[in-house]
Protein backbone atom coordinates (compact mmCIF):
# COMPACT_ATOMS: atom_id res chain seq x y z
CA UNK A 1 21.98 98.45 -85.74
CA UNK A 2 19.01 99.04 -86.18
CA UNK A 3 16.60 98.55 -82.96
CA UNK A 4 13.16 98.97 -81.87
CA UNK A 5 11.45 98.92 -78.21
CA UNK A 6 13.95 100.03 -75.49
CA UNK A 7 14.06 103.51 -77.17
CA UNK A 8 15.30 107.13 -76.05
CA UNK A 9 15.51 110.45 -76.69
CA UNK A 10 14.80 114.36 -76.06
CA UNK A 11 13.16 117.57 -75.06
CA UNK A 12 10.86 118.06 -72.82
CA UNK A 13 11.22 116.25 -69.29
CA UNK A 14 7.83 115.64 -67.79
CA UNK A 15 7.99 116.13 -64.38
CA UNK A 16 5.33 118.80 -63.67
CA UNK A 17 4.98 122.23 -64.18
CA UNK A 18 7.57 124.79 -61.97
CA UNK A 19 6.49 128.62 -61.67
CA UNK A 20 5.08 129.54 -64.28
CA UNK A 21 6.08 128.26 -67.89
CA UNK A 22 7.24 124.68 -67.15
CA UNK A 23 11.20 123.63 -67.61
CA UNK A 24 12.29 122.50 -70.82
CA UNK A 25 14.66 119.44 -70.48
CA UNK A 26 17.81 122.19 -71.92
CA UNK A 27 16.61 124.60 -68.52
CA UNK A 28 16.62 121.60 -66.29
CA UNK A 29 20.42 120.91 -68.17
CA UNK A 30 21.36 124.46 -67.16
CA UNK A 31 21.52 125.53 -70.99
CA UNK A 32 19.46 128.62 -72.18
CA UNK A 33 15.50 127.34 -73.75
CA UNK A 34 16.77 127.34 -77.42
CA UNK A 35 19.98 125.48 -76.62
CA UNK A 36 20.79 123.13 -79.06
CA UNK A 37 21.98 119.39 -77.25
CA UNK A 38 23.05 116.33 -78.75
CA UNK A 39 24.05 112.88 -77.82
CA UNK A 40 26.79 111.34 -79.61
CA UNK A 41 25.34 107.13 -79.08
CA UNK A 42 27.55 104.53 -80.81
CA UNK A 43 25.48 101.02 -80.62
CA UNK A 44 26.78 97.53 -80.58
CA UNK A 45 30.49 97.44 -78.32
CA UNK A 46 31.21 93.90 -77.60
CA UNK A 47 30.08 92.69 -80.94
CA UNK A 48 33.98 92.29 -82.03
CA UNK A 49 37.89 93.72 -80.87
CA UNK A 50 37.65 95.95 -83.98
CA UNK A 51 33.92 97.84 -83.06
CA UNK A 52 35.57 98.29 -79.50
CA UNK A 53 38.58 99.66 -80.28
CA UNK A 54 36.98 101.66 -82.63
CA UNK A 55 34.78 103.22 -80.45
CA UNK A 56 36.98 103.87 -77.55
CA UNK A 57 39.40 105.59 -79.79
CA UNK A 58 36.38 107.51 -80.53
CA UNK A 59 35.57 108.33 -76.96
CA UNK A 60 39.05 109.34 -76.25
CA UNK A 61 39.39 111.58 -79.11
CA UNK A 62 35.70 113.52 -78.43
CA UNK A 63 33.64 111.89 -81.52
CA UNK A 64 31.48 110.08 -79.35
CA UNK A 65 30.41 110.46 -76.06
CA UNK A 66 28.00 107.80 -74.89
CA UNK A 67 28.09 104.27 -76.33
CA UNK A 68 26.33 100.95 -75.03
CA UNK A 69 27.80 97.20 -74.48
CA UNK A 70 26.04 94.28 -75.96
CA UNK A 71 26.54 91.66 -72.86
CA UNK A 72 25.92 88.21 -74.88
CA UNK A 73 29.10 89.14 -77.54
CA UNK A 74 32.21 87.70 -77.80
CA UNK A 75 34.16 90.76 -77.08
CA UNK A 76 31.60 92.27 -73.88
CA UNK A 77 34.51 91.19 -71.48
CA UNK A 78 37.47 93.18 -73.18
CA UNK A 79 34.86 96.55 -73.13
CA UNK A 80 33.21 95.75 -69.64
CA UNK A 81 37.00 95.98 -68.48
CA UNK A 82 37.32 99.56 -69.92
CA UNK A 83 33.89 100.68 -68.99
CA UNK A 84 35.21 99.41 -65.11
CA UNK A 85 38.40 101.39 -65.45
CA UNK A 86 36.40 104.25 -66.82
CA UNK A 87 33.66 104.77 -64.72
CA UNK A 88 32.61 108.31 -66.01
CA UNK A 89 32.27 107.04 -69.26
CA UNK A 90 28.47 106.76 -70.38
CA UNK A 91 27.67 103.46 -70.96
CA UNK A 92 24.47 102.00 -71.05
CA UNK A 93 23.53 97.95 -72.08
CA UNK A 94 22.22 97.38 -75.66
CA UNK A 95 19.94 94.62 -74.53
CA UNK A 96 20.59 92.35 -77.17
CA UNK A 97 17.32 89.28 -77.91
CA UNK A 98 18.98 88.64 -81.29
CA UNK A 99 21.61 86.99 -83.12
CA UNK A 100 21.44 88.64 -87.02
CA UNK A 101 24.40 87.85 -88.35
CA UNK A 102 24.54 84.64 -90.56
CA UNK A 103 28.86 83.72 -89.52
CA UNK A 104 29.25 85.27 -86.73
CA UNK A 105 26.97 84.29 -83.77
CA UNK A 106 26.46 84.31 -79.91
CA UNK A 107 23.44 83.42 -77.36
CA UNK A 108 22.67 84.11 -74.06
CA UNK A 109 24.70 84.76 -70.95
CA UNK A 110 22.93 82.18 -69.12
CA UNK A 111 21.88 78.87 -71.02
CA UNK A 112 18.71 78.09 -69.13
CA UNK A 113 16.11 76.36 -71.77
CA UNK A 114 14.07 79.24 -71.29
CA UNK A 115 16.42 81.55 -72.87
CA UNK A 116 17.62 79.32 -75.34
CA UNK A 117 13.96 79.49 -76.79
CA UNK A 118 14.56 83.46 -78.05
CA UNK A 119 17.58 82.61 -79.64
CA UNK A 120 16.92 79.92 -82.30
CA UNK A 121 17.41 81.95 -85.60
CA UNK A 122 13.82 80.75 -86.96
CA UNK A 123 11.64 81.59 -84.07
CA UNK A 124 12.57 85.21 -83.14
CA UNK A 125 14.10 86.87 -86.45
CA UNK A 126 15.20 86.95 -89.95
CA UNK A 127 18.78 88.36 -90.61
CA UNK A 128 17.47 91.76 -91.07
CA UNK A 129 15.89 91.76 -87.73
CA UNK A 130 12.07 91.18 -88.50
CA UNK A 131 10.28 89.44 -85.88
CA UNK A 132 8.94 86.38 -87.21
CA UNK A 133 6.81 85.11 -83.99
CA UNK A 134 5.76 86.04 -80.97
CA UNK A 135 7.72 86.39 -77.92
CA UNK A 136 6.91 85.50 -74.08
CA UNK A 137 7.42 88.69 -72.55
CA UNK A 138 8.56 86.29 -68.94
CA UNK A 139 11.13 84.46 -71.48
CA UNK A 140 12.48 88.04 -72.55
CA UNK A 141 12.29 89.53 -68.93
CA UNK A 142 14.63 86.03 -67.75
CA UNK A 143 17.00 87.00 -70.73
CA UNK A 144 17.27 90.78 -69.84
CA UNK A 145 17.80 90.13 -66.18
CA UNK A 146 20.35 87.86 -67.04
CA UNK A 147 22.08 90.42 -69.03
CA UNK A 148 21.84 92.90 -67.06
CA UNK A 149 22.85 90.76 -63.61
CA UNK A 150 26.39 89.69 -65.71
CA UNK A 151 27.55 93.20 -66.56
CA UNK A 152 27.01 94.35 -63.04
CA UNK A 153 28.75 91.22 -61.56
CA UNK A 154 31.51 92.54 -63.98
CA UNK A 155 31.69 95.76 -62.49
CA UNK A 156 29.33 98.21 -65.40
CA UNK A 157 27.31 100.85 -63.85
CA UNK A 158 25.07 101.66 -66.69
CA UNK A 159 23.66 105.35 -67.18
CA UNK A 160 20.69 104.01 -69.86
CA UNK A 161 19.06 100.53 -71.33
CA UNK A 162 18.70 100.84 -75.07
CA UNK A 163 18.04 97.55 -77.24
CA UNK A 164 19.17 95.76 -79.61
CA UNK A 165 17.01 95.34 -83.45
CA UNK A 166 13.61 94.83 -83.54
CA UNK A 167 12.78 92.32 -81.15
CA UNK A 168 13.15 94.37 -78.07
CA UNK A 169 9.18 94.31 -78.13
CA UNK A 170 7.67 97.73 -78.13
CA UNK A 171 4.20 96.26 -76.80
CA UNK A 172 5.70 94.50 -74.13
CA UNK A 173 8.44 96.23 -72.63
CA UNK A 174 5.74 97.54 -70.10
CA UNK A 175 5.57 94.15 -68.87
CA UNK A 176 9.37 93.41 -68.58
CA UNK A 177 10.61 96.91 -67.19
CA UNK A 178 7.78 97.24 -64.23
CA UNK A 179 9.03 93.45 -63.41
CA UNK A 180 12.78 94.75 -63.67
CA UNK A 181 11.85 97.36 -61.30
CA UNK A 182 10.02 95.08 -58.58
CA UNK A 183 12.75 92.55 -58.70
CA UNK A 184 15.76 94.88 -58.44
CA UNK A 185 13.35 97.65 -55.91
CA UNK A 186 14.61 100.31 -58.00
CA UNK A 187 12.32 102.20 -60.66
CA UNK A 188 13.44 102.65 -64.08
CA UNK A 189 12.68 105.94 -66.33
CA UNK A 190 11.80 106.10 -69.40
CA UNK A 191 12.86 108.17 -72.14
CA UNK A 192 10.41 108.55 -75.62
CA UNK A 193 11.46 110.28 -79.05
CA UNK A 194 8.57 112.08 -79.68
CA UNK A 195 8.80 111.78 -83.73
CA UNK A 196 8.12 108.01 -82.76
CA UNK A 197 4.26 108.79 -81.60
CA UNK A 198 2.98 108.41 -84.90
CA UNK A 199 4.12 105.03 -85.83
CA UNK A 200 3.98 103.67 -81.95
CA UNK A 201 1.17 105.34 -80.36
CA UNK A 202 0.37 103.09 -77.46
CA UNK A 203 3.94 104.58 -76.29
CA UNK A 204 2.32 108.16 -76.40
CA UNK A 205 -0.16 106.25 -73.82
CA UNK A 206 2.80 104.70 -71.35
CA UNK A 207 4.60 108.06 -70.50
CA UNK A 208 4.53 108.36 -67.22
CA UNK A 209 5.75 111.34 -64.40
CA UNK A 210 9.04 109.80 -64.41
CA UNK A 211 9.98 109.35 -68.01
CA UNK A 212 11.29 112.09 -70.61
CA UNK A 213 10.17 113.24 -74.44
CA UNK A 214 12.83 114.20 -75.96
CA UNK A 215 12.59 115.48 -80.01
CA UNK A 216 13.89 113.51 -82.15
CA UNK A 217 16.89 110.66 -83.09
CA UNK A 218 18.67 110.96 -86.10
CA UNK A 219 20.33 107.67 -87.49
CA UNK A 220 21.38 106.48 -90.91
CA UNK A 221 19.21 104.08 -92.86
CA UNK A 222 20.70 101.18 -95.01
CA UNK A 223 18.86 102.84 -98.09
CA UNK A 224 20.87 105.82 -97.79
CA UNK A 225 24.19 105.42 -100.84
CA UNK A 226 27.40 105.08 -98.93
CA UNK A 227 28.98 107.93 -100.31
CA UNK A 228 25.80 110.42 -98.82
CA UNK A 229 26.78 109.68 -95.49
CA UNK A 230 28.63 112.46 -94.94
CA UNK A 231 26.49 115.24 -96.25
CA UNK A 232 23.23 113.42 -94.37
CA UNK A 233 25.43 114.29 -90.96
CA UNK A 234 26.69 117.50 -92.10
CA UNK A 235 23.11 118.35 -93.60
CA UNK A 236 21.50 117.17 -90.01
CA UNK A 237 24.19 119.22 -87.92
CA UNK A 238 23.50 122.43 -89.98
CA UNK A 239 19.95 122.04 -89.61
CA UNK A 240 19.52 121.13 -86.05
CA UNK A 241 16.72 122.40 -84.28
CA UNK A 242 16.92 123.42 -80.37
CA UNK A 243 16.23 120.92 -77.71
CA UNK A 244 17.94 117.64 -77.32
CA UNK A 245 19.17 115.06 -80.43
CA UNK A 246 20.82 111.98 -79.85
CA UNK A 247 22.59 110.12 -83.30
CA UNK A 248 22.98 106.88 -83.27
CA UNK A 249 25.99 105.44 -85.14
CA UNK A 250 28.41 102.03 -85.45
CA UNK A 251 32.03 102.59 -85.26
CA UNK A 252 34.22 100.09 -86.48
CA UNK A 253 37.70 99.75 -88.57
CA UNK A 254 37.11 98.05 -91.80
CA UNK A 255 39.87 95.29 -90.83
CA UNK A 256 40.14 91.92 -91.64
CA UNK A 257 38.17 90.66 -88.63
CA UNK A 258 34.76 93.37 -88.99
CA UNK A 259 34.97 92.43 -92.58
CA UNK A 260 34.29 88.36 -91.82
CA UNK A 261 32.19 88.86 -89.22
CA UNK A 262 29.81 91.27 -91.44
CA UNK A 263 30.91 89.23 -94.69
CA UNK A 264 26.77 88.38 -95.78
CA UNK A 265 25.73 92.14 -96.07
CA UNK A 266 26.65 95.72 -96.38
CA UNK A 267 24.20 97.22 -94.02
CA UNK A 268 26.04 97.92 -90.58
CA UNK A 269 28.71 95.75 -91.97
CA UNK A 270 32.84 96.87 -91.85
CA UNK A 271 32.92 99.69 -94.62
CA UNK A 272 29.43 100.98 -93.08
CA UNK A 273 31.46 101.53 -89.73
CA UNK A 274 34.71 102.56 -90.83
CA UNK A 275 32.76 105.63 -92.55
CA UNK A 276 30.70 106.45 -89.34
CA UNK A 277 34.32 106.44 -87.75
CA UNK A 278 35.57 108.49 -89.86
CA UNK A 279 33.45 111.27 -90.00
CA UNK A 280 33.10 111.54 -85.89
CA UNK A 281 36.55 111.46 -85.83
CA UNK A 282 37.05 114.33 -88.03
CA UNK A 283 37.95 118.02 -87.57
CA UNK A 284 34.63 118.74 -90.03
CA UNK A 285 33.01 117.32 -87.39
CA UNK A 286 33.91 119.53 -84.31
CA UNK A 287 33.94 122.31 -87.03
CA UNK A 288 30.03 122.01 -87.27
CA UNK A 289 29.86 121.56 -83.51
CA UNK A 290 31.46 124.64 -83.22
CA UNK A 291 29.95 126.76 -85.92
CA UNK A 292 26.20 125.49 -85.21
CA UNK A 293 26.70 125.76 -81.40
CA UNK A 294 25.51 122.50 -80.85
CA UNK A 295 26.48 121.13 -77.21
CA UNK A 296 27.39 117.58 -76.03
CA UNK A 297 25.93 116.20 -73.29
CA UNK A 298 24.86 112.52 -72.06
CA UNK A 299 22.62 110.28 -70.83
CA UNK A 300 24.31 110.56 -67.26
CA UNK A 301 23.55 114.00 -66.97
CA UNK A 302 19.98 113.64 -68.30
CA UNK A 303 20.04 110.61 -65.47
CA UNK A 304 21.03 113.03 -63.12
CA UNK A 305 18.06 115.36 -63.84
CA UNK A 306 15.35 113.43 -64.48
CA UNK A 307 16.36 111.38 -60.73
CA UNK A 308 16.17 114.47 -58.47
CA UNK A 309 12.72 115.49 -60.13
CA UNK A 310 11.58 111.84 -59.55
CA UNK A 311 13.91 111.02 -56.42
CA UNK A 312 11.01 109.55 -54.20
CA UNK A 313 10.64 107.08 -56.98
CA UNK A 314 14.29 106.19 -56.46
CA UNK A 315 15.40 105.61 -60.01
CA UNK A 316 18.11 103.96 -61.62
CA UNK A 317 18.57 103.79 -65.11
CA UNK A 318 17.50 105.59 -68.34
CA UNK A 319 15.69 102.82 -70.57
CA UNK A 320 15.60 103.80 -73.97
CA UNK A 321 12.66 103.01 -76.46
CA UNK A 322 14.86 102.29 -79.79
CA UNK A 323 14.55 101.83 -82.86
């Protein structure tokens, strides 16, 4: 769905210069300077059975090839037991601050009153994710830790952070993920689209030695007619530029279940999913892989890089400004 501050993506890693012209993030990948990279994300596992098995028949079959768990959800246990079983998967933690669904609800891990207080449906969000007030940033750093405390209790080792809609608070994530980093003595990295500058510039102003820029991240809209989907993927394959692209998509099967839990609206809803499934799960797919000689990688291996340039500042995860 669609998110905003925990964002990630692309291109150039900015760890200072090496002999002469500096490393581009594909060099640092051990891929040639005009490589062309992409991550495969799918948002949202936990939400229901039907996104999860979606998306792990996904994994299995090579349409995806990073994903991350929403910890509050009904269905985070059945996917934090795969994600234990599979611990090479890439799986990051879709820190989730909202509820957006009108049927089909959850809360928070932990139901201190403090938390409680971000998830009453008229005081952080409309249905379509638009904050409506603003936010402590110490109630949203409780929540997070609490999120992020219960998946590794359950065994996740998480590559990345992304978030979950709008309310992951571009403008105060600052606050929350140098707090994160104190409490848990571990430093966290950072990793900026650069096509966001223009519409978030203070995050032009909080990249630091140890986060990334990488170019761009390419996601469907809920403007965009159903039956386009498939050429706007096709369309963004063939025209893929060199350096590193992540898509963001929602797998689901359109079954009885995704269909009542997404009953109020189309966007991200069951027949939204089932489409995304079906294209990443296609032989056109791999086709355009293969013909465009686009490469898969993830956000373990960009973990991996972006750690030894930055391994005096010990860090741990990927966090993800998103959309």
């Amino acid at each position: 769905m669609k998110r905003v501050m925990l964002f990630a993506v692309f291109f150039a890693a900015l760890c200072g210069p090496s002999q002469g012209q500096e490393k581009t993030l594909q060099e640092k990948l051990g891929y040639p300077r005009d490589a062309r990279l992409l991550i495969v994300h799918a948002d949202d596992l936990g939400v229901t059975h039907s996104v999860n098995a979606a998306s792990i028949k996904a994994l299995e079959g090579g349409g995806i090839n990073s994903a991350s768990l929403m910890v509050p959800c009904p269905w985070f246990p059945e996917i934090a037991d795969y994600a234990k079983s599979h611990a090479d998967a890439d799986f990051g933690l879709h820190l989730t601050l909202t509820s957006e669904r009108v049927y089909y609800r959850w809360g928070p891990p932990r139901r201190a009153t403090r938390c409680l207080r971000l998830w009453m449906p008229t005081d952080i969000c409309t249905t379509t994710g638009q904050p409506k007030t603003h936010i402590n940033p110490r109630d949203v750093e409780t929540e997070i830790r609490a999120q992020v405390a219960r998946a590794l209790a359950m065994g996740i080792k998480p590559t990345h952070l992304d978030s979950h809609q709008k309310p992951a608070l571009p403008n105060q994530q600052g606050f929350v993920r140098s707090n994160l980093a104190r409490r848990t003595r571990k430093s966290s990295s950072r990793a900026y689209p650069r096509n966001w500058f223009a519409e978030f510039p203070f995050s032009k102003k909080t990249v630091g030695a140890n986060d990334v820029v990488i170019d761009q991240v390419i996601t469907v809209e809920p403007d965009l007619a159903p039956e386009s989907g498939n050429d706007f993927y096709s369309d963004a394959l063939n025209h893929l530029q060199p350096g590193v692209t992540e898509f963001v998509i929602h797998l689901a099967y359109a079954d009885d279940e995704m269909k009542a839990a997404t009953r109020e609206r189309a966007t991200w809803g069951a027949e939204w999913r089932q489409r995304d499934f079906n294209f990443f799960s296609s032989a056109e797919f791999q086709r355009l892989l293969r013909d465009n000689k686009i490469h898969l990688i993830t956000w373990r291996e960009i973990g991996r890089v972006m750690h030894a340039d930055a391994k005096r500042r010990n860090s741990r995860w990927t966090v993800q400004l998103r959309r």
